[in-house]
PDB file of N, CA and C in Angstrom:
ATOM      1  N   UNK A   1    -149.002 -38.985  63.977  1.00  0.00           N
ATOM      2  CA  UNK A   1    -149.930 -39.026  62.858  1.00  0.00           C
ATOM      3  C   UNK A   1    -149.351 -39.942  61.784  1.00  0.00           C
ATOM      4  N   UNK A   2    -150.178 -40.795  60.941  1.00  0.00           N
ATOM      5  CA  UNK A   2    -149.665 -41.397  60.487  1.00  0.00           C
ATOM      6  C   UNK A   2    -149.974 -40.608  58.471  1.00  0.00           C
ATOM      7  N   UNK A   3    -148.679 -40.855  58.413  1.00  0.00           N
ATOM      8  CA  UNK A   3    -148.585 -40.445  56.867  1.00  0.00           C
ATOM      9  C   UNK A   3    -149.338 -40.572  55.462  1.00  0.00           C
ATOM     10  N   UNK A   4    -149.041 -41.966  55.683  1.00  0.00           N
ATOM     11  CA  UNK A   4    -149.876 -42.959  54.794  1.00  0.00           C
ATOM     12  C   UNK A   4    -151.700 -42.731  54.945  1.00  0.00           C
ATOM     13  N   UNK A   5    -152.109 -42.157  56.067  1.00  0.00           N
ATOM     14  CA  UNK A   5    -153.143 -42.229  55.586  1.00  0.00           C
ATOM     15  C   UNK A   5    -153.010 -40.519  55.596  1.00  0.00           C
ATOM     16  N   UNK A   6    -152.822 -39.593  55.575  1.00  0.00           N
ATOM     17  CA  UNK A   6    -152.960 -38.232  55.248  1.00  0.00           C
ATOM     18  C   UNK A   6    -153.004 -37.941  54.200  1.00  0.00           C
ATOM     19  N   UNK A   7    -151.885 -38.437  53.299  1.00  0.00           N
ATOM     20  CA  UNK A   7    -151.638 -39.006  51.703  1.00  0.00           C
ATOM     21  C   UNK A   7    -152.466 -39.457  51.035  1.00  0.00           C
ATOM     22  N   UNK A   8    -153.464 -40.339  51.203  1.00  0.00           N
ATOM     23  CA  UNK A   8    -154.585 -41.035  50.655  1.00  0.00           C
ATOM     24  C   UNK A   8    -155.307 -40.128  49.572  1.00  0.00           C
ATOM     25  N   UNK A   9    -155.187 -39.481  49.436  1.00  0.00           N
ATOM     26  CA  UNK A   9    -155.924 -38.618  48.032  1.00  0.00           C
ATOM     27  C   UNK A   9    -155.783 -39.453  46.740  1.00  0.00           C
ATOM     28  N   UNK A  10    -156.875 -39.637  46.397  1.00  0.00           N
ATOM     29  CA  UNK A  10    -158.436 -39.475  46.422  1.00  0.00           C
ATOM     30  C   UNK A  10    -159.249 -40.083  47.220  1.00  0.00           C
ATOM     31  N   UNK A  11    -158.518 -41.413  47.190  1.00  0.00           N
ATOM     32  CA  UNK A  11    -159.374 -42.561  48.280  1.00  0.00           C
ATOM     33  C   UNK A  11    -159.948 -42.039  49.023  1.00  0.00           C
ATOM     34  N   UNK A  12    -159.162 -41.206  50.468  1.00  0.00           N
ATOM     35  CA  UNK A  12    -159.852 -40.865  51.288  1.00  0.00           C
ATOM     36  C   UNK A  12    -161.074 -39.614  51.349  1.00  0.00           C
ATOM     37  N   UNK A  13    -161.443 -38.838  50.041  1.00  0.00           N
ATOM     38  CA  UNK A  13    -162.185 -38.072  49.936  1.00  0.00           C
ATOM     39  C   UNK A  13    -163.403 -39.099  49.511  1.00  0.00           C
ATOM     40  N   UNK A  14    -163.355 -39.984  48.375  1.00  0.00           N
ATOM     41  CA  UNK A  14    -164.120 -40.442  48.117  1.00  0.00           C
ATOM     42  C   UNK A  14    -164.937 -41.612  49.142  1.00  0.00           C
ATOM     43  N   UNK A  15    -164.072 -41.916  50.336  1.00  0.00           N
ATOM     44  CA  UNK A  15    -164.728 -42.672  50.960  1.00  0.00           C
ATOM     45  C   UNK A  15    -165.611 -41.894  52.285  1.00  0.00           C
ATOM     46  N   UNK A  16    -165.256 -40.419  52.222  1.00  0.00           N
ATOM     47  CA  UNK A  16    -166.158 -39.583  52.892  1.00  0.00           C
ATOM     48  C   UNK A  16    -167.626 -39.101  52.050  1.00  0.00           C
ATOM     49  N   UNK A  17    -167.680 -39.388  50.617  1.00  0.00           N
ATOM     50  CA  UNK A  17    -168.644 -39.065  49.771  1.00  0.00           C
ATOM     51  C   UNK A  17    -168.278 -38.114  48.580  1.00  0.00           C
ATOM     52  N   UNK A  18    -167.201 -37.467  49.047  1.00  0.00           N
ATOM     53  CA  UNK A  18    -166.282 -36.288  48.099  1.00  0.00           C
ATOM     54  C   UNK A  18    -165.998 -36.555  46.760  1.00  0.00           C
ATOM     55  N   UNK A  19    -166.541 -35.965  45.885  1.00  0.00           N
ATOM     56  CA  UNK A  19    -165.941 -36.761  44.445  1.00  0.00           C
ATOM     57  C   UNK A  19    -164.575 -35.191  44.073  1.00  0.00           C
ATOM     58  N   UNK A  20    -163.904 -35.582  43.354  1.00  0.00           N
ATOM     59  CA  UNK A  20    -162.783 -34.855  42.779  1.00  0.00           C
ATOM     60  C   UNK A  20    -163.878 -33.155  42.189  1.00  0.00           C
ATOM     61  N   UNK A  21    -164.544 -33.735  41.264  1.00  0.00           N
ATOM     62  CA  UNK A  21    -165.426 -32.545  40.841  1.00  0.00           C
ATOM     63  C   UNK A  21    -166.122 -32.007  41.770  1.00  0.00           C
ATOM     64  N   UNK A  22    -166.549 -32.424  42.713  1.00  0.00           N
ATOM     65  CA  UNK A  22    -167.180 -31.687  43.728  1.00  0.00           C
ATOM     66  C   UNK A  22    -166.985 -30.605  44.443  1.00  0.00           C
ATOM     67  N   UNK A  23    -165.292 -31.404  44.628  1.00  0.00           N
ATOM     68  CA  UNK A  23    -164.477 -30.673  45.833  1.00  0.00           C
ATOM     69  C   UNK A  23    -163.821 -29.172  45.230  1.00  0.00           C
ATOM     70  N   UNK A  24    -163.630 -29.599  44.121  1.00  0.00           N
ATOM     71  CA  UNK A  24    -163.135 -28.394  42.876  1.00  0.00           C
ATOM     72  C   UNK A  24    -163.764 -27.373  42.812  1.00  0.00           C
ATOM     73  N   UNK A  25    -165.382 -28.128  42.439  1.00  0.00           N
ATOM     74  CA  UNK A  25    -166.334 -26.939  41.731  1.00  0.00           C
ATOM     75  C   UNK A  25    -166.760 -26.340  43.226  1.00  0.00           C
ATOM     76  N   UNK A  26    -166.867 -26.962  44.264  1.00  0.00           N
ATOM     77  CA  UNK A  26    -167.360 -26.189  45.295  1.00  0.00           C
ATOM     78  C   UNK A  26    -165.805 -24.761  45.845  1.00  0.00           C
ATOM     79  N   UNK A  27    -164.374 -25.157  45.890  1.00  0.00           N
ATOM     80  CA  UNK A  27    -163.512 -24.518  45.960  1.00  0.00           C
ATOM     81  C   UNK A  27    -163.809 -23.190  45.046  1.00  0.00           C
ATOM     82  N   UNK A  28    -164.137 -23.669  43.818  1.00  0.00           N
ATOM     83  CA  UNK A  28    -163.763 -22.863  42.637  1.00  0.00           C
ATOM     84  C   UNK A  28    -164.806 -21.155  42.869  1.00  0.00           C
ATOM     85  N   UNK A  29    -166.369 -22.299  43.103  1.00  0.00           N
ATOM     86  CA  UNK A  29    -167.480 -21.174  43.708  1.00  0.00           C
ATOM     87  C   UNK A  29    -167.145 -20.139  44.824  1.00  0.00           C
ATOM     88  N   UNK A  30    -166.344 -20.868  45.682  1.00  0.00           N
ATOM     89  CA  UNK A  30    -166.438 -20.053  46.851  1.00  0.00           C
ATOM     90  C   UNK A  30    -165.104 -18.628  46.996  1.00  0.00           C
ATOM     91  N   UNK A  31    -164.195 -19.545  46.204  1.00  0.00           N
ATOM     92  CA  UNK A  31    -163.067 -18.651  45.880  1.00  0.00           C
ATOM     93  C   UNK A  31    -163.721 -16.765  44.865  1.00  0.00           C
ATOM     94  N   UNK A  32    -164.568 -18.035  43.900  1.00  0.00           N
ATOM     95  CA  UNK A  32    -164.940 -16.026  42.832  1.00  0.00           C
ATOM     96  C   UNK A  32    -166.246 -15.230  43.819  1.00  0.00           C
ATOM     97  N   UNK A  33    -166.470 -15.961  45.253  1.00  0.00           N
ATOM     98  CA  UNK A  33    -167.770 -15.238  45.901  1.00  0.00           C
ATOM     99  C   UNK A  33    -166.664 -14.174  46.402  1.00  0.00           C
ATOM    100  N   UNK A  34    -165.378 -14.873  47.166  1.00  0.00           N
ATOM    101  CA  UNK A  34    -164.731 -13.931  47.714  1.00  0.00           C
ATOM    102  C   UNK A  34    -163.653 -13.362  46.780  1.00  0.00           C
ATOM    103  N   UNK A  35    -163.596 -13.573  45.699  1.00  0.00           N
ATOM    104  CA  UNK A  35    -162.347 -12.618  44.529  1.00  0.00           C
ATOM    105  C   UNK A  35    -162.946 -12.821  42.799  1.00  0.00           C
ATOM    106  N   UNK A  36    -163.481 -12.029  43.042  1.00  0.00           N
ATOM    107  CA  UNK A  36    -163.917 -12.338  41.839  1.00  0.00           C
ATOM    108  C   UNK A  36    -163.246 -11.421  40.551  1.00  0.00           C
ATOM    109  N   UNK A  37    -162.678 -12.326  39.538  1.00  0.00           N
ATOM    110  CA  UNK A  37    -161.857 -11.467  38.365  1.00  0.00           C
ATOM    111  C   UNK A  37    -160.484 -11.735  38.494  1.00  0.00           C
ATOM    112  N   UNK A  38    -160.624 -12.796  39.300  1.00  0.00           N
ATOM    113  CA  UNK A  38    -158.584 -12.965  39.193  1.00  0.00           C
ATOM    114  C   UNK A  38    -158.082 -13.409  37.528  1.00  0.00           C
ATOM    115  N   UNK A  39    -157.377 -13.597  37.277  1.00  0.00           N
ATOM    116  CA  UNK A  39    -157.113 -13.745  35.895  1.00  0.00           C
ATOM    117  C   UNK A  39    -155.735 -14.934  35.697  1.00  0.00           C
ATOM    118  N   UNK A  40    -155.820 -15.580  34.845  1.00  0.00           N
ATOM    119  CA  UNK A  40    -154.665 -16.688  34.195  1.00  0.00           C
ATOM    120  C   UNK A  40    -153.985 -17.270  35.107  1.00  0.00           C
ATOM    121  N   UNK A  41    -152.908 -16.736  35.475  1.00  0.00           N
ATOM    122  CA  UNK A  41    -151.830 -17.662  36.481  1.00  0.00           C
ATOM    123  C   UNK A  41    -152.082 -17.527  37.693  1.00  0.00           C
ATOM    124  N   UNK A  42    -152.847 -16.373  38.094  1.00  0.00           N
ATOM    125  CA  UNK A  42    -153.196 -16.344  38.997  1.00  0.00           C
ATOM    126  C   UNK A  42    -153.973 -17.331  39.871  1.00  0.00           C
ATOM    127  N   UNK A  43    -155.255 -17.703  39.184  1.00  0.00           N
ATOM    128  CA  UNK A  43    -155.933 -18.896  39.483  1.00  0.00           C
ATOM    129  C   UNK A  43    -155.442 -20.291  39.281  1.00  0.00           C
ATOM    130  N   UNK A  44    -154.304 -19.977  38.901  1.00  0.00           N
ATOM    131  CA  UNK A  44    -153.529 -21.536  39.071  1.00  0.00           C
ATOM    132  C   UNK A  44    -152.791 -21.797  39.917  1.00  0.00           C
ATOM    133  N   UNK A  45    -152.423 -20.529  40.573  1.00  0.00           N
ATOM    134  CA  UNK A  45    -151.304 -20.493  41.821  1.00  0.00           C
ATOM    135  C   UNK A  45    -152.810 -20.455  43.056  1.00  0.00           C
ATOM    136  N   UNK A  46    -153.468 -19.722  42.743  1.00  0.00           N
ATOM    137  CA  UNK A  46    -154.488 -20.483  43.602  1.00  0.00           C
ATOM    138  C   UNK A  46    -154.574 -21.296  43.862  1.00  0.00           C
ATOM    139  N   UNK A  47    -155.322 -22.473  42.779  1.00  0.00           N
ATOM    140  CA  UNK A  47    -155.658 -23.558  42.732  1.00  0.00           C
ATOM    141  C   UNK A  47    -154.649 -24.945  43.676  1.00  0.00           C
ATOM    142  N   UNK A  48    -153.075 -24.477  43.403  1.00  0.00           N
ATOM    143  CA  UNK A  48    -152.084 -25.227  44.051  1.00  0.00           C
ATOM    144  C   UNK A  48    -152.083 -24.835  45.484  1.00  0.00           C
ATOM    145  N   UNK A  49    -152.204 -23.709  45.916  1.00  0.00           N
ATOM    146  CA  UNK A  49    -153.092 -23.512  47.563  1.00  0.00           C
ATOM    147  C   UNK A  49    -153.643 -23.736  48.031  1.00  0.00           C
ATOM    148  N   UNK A  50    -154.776 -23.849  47.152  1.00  0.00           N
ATOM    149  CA  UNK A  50    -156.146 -24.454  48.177  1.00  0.00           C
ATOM    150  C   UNK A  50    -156.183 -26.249  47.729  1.00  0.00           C
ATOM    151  N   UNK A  51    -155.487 -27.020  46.757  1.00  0.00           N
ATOM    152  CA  UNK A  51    -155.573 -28.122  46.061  1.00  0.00           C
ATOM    153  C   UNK A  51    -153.784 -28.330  46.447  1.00  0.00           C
ATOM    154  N   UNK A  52    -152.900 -28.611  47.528  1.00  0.00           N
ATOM    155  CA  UNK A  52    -151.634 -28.769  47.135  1.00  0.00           C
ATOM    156  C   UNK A  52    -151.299 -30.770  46.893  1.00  0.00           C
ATOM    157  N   UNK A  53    -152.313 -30.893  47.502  1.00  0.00           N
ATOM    158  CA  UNK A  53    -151.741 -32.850  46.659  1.00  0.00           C
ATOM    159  C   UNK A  53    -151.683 -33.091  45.384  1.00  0.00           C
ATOM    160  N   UNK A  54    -150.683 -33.595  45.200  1.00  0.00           N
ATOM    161  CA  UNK A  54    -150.524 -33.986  43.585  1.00  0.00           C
ATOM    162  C   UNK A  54    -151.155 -34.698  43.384  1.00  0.00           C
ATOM    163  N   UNK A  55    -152.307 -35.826  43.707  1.00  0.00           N
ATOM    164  CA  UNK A  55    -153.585 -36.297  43.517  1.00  0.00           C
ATOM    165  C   UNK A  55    -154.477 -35.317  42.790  1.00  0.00           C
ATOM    166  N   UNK A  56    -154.738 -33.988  43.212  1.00  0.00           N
ATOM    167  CA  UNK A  56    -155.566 -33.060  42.780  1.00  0.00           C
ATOM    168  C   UNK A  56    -155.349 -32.598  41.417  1.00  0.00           C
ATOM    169  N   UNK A  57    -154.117 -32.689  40.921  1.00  0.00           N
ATOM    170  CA  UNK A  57    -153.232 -32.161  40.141  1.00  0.00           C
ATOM    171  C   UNK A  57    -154.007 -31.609  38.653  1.00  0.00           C
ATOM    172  N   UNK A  58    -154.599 -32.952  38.568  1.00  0.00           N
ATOM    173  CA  UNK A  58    -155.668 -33.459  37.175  1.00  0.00           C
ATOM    174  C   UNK A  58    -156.861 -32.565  36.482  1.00  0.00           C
ATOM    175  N   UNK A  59    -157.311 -31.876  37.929  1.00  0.00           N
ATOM    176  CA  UNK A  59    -158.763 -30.862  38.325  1.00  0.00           C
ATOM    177  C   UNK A  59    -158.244 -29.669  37.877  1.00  0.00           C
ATOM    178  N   UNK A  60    -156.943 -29.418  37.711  1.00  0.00           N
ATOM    179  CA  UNK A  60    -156.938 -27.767  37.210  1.00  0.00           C
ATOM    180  C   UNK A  60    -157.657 -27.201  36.311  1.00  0.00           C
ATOM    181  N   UNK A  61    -158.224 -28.321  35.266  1.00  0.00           N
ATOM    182  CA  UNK A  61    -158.528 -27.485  34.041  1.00  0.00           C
ATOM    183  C   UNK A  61    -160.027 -27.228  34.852  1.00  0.00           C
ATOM    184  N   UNK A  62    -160.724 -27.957  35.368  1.00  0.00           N
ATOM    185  CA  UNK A  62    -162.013 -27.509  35.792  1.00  0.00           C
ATOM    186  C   UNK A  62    -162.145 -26.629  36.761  1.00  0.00           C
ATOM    187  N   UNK A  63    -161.368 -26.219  37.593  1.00  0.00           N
ATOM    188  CA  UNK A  63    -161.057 -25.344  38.553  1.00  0.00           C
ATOM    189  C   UNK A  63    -161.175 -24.035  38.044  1.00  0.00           C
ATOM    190  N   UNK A  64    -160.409 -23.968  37.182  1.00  0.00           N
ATOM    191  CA  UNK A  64    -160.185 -23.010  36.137  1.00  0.00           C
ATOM    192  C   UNK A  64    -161.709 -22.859  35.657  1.00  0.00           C
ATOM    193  N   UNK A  65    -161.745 -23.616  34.813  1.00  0.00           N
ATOM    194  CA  UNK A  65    -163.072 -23.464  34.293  1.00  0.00           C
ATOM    195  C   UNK A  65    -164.303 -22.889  35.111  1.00  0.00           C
ATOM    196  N   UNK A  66    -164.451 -23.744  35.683  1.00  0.00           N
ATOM    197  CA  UNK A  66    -165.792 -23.417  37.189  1.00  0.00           C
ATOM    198  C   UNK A  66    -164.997 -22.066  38.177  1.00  0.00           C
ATOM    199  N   UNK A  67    -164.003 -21.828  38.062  1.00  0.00           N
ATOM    200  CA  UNK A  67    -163.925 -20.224  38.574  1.00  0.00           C
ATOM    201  C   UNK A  67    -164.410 -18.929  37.000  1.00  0.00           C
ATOM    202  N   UNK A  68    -163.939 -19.406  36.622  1.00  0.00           N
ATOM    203  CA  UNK A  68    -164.338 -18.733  35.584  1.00  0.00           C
ATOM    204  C   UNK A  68    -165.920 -18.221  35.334  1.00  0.00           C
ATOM    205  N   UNK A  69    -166.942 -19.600  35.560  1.00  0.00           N
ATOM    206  CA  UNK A  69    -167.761 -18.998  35.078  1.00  0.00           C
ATOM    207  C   UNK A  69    -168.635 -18.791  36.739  1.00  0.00           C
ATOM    208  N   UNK A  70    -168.331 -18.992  37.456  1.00  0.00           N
ATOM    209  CA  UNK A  70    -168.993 -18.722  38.751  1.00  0.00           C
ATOM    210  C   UNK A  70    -168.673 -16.711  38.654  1.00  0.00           C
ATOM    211  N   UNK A  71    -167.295 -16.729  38.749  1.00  0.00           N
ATOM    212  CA  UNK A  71    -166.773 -15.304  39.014  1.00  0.00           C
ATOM    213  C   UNK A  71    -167.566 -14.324  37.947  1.00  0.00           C
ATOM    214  N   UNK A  72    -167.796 -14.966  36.643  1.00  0.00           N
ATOM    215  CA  UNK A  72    -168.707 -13.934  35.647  1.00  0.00           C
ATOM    216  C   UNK A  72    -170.638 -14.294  35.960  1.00  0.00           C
ATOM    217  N   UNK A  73    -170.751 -15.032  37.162  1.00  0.00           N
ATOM    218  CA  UNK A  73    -171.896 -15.012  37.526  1.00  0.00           C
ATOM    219  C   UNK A  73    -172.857 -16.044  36.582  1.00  0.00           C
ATOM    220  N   UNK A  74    -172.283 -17.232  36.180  1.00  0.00           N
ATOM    221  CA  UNK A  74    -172.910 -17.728  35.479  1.00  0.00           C
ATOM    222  C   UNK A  74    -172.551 -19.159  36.096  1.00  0.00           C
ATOM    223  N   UNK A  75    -173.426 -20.190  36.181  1.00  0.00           N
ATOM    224  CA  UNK A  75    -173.363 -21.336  36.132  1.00  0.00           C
ATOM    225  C   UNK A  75    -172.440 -22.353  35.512  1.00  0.00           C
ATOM    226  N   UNK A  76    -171.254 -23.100  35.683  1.00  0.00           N
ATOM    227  CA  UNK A  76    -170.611 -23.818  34.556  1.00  0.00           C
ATOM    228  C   UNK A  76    -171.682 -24.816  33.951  1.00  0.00           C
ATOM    229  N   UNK A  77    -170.842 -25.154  32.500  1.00  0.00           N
ATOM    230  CA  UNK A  77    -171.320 -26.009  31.481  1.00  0.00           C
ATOM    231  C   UNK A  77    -171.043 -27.617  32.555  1.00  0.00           C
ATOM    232  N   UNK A  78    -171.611 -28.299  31.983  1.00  0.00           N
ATOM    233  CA  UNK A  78    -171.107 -29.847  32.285  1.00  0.00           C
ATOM    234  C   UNK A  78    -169.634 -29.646  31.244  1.00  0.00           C
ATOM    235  N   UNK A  79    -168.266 -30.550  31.597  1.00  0.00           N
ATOM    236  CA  UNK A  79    -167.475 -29.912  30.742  1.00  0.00           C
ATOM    237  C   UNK A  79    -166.854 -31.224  30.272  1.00  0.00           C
ATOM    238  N   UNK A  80    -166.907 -31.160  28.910  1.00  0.00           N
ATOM    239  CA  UNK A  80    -166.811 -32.249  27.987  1.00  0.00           C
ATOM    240  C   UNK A  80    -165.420 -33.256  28.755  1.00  0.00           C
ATOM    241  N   UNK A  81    -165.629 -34.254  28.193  1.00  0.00           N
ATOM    242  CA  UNK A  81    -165.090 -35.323  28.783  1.00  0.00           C
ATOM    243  C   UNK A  81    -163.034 -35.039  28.129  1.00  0.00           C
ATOM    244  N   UNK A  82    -162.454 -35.102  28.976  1.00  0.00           N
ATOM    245  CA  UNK A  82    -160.854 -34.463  28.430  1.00  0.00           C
ATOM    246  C   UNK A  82    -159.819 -35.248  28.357  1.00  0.00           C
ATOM    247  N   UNK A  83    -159.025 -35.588  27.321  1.00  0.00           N
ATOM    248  CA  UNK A  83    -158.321 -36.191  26.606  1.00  0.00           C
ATOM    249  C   UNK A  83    -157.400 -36.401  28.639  1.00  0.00           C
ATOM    250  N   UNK A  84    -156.740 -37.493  28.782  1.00  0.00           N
ATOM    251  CA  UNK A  84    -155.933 -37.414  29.896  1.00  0.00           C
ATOM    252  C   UNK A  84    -154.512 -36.589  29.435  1.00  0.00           C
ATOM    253  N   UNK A  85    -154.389 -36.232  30.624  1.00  0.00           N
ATOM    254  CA  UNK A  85    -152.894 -35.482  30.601  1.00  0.00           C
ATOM    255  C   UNK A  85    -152.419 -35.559  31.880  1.00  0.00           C
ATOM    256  N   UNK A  86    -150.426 -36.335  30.922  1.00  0.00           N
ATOM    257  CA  UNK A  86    -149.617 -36.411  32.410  1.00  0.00           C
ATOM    258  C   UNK A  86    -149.179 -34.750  32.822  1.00  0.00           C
ATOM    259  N   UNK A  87    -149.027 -34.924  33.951  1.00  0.00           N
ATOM    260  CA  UNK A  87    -148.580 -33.898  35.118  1.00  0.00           C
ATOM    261  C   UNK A  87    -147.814 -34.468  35.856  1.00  0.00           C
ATOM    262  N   UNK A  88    -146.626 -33.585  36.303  1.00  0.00           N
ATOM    263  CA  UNK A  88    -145.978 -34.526  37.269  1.00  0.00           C
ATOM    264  C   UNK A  88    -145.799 -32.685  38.410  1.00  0.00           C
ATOM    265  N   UNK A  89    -145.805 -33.021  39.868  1.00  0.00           N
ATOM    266  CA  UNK A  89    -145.825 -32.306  41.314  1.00  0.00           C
ATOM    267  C   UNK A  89    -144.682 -31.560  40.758  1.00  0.00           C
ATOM    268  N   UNK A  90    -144.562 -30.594  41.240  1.00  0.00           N
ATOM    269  CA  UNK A  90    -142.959 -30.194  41.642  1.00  0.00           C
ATOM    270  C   UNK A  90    -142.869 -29.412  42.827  1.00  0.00           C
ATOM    271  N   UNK A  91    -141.857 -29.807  43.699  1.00  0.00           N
ATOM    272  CA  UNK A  91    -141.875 -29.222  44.763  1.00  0.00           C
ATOM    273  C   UNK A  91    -140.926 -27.721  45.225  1.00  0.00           C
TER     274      UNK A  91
END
């Protein structure tokens, strides 16, 4: 198998049709169908489970967000446009 392309995150989602928000908000939905009410760190140690490329890294806050309001049964907001922030992996 070759590495280099396994690695490809984002590229290779987006060249299947996948946008970053998509892949999130659809994770985020399906996660509060099956647990709904997890709370704080919890859903972040999630999030690095089901999201472990450091490509993904960026999406936490919406992950978060869109579990949040899926799990209280509500639809998310469109969610305002967010200042960038570095992150760096740790393994």
């Amino acid at each position: 198998m070759d590495i280099s392309v396994t690695n490809n995150y984002p590229q290779l989602c987006f060249e299947t049709g996948l946008t970053c928000r998509a892949c999130v908000g659809e994770t985020a939905r399906q996660l509060a169908g099956a647990c709904k009410g997890l709370r704080g760190k919890m859903i972040g140690q999630m999030f690095v489970v089901l999201h472990p490329n450091p490509a993904c890294a960026p999406m936490h806050a919406l992950f978060t967000e869109s579990y949040r309001a899926h799990s209280a049964g509500t639809e998310p907001a469109e969610p305002v446009a967010r200042r960038p922030v570095a992150m760096a992996a740790v393994a």
